[in-house]
N, C-alpha and C. Protein backbone atom coordinates (compact mmCIF):
# COMPACT_ATOMS: atom_id res chain seq x y z
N UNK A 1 -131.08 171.84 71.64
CA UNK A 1 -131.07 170.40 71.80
C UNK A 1 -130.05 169.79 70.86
N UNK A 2 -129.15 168.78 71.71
CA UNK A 2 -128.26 168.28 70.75
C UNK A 2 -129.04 167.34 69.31
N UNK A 3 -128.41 166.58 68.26
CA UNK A 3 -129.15 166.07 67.64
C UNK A 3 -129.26 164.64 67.35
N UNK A 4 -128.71 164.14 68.28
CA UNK A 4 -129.01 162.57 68.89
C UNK A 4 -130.24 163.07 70.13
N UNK A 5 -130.30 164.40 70.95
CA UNK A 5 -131.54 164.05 71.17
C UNK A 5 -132.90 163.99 70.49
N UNK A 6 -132.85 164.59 69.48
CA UNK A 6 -134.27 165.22 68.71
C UNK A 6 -134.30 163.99 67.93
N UNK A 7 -133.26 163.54 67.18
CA UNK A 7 -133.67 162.31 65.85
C UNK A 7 -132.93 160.93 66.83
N UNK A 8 -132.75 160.87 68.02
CA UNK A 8 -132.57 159.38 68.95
C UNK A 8 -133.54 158.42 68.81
N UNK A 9 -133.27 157.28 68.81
CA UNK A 9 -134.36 156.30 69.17
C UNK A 9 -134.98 156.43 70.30
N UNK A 10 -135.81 157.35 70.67
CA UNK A 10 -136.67 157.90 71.76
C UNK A 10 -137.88 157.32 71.98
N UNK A 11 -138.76 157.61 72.95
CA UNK A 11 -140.29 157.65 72.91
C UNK A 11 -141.17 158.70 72.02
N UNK A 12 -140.47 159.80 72.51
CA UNK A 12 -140.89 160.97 71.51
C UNK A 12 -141.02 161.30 70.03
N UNK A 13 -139.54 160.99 69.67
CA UNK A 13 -139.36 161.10 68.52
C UNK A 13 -139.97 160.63 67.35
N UNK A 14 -139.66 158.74 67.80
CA UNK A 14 -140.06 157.85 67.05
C UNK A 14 -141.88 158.26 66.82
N UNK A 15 -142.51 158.01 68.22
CA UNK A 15 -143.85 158.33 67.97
C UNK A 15 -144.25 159.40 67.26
N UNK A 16 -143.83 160.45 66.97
CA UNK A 16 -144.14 161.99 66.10
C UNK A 16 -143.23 161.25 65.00
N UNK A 17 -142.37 160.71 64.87
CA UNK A 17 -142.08 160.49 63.41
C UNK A 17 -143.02 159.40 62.86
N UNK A 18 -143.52 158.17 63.73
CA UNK A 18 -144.48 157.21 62.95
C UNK A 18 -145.90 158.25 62.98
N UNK A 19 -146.28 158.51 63.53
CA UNK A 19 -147.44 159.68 63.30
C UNK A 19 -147.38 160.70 62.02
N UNK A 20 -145.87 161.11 61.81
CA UNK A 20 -146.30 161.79 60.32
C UNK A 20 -146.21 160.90 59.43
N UNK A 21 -145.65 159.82 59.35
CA UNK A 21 -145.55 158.76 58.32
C UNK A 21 -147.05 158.57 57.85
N UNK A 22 -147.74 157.84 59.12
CA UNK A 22 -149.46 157.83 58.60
C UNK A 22 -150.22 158.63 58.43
N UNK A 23 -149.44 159.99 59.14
CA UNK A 23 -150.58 161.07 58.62
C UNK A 23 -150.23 161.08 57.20
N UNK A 24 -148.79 161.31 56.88
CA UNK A 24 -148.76 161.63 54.92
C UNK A 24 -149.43 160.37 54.03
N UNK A 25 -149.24 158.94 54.22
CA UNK A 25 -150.15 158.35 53.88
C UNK A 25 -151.38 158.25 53.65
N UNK A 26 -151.96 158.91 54.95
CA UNK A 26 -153.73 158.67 54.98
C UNK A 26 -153.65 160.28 54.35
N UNK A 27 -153.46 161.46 54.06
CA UNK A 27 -153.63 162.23 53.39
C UNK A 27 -153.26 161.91 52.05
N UNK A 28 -152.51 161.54 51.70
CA UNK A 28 -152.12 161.04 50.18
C UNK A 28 -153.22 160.24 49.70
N UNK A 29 -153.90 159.53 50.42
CA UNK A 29 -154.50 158.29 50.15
C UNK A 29 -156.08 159.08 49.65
N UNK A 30 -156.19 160.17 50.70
CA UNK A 30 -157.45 161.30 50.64
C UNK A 30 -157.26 161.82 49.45
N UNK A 31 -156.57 162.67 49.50
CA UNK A 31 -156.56 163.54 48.28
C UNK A 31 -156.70 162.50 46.84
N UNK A 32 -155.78 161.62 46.79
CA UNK A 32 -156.20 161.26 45.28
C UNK A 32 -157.43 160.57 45.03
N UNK A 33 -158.03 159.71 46.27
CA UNK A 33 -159.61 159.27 45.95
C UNK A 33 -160.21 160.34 45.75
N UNK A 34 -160.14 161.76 46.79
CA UNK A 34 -161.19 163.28 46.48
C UNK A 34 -160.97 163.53 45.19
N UNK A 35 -160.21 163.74 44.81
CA UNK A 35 -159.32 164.62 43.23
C UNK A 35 -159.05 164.22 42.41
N UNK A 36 -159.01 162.94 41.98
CA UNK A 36 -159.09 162.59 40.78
C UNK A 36 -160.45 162.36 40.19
N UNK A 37 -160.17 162.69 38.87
CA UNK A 37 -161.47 162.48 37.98
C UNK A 37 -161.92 161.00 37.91
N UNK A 38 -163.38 161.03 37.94
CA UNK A 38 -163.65 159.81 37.76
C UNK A 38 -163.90 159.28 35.96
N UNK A 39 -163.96 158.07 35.32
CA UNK A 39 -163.88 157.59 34.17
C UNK A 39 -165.65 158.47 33.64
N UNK A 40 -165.19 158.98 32.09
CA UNK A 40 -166.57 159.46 31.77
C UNK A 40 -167.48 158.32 31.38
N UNK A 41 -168.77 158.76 31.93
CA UNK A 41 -169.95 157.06 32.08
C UNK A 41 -170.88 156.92 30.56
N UNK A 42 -170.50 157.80 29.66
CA UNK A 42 -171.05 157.92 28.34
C UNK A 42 -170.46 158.20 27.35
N UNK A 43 -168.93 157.39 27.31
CA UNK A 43 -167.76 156.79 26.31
C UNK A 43 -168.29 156.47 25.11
N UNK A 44 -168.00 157.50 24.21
CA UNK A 44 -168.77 156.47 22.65
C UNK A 44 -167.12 155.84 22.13
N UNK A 45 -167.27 154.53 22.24
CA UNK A 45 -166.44 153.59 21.88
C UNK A 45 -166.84 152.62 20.55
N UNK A 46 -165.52 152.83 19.82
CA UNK A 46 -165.95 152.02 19.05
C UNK A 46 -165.81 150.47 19.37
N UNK A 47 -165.38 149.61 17.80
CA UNK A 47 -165.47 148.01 18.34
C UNK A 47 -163.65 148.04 18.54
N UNK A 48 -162.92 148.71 18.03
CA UNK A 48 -161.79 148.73 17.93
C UNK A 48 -160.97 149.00 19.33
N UNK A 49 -161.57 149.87 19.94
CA UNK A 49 -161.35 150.79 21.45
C UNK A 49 -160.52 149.97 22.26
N UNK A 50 -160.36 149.62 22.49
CA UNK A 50 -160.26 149.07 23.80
C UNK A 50 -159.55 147.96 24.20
N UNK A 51 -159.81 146.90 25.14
CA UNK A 51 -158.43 145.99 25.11
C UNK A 51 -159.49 144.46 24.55
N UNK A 52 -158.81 143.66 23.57
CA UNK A 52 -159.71 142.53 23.07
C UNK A 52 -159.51 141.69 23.90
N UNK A 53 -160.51 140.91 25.02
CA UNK A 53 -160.20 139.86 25.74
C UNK A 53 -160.20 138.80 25.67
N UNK A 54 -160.53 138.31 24.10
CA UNK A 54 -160.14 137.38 23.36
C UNK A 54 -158.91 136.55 22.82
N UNK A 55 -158.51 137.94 22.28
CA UNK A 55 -156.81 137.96 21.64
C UNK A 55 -156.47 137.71 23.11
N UNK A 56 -156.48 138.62 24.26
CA UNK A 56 -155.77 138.71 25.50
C UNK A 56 -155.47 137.62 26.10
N UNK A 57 -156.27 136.69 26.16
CA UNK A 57 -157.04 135.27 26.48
C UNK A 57 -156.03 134.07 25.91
N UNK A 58 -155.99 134.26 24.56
CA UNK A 58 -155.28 132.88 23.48
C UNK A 58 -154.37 133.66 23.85
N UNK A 59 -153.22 134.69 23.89
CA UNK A 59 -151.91 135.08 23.94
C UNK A 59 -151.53 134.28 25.10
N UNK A 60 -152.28 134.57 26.46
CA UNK A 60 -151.76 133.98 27.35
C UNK A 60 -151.40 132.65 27.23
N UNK A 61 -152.40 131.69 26.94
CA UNK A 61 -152.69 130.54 26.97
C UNK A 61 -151.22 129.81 26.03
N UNK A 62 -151.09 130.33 25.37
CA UNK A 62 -149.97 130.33 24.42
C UNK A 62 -148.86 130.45 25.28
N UNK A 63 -148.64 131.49 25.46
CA UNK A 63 -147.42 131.94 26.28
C UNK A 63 -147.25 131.17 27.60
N UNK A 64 -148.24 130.64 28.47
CA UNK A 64 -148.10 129.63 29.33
C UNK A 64 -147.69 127.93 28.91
N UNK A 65 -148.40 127.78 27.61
CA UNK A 65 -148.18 126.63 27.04
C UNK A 65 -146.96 126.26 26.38
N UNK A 66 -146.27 126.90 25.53
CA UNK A 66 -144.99 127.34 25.15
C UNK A 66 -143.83 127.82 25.76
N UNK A 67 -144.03 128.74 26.89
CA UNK A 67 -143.47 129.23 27.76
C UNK A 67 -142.62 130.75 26.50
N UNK A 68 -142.09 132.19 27.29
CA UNK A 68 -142.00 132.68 26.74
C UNK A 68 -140.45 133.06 26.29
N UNK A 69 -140.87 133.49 24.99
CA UNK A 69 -139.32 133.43 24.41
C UNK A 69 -139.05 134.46 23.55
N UNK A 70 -138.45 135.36 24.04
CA UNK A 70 -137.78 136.67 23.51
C UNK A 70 -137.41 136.42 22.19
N UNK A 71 -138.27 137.08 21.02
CA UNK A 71 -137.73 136.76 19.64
C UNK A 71 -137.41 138.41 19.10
N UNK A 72 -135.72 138.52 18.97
CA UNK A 72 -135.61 139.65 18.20
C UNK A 72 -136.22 139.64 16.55
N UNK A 73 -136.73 140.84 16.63
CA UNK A 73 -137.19 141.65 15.02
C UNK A 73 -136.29 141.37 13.99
């Protein structure tokens, strides 16, 4: 087969090429919900751990209010 027929804008083609598109998607999409680890449910955290949503909170508020401004070190 020449190779404007096999990779042409066909009926054939196109359809077996959008078909593996969603098949590698919806398998990609499988495997990493199956296979990845899930978060451990009995984390001994301290108070330090983690992200403060406090600080997180006033930074923004700041940074929206002020608007932001690249200050070199």
């Amino acid at each position: 087969m020449p190779f404007r027929k096999v990779f042409g804008f066909e009926k054939w083609p196109v359809t077996v090429l959008t078909l593996g598109c969603y098949l590698a998607v919806i398998v990609a999409s499988l495997v990493s919900y199956e296979l990845l680890p899930s978060p451990p449910k009995h984390a001994a955290q301290k108070p330090d751990d983690g992200l403060d949503l406090n600080s997180a909170w006033s930074d923004l508020q700041t940074v929206s209010r002020k608007g932001f401004q690249d200050q070199d070190p």
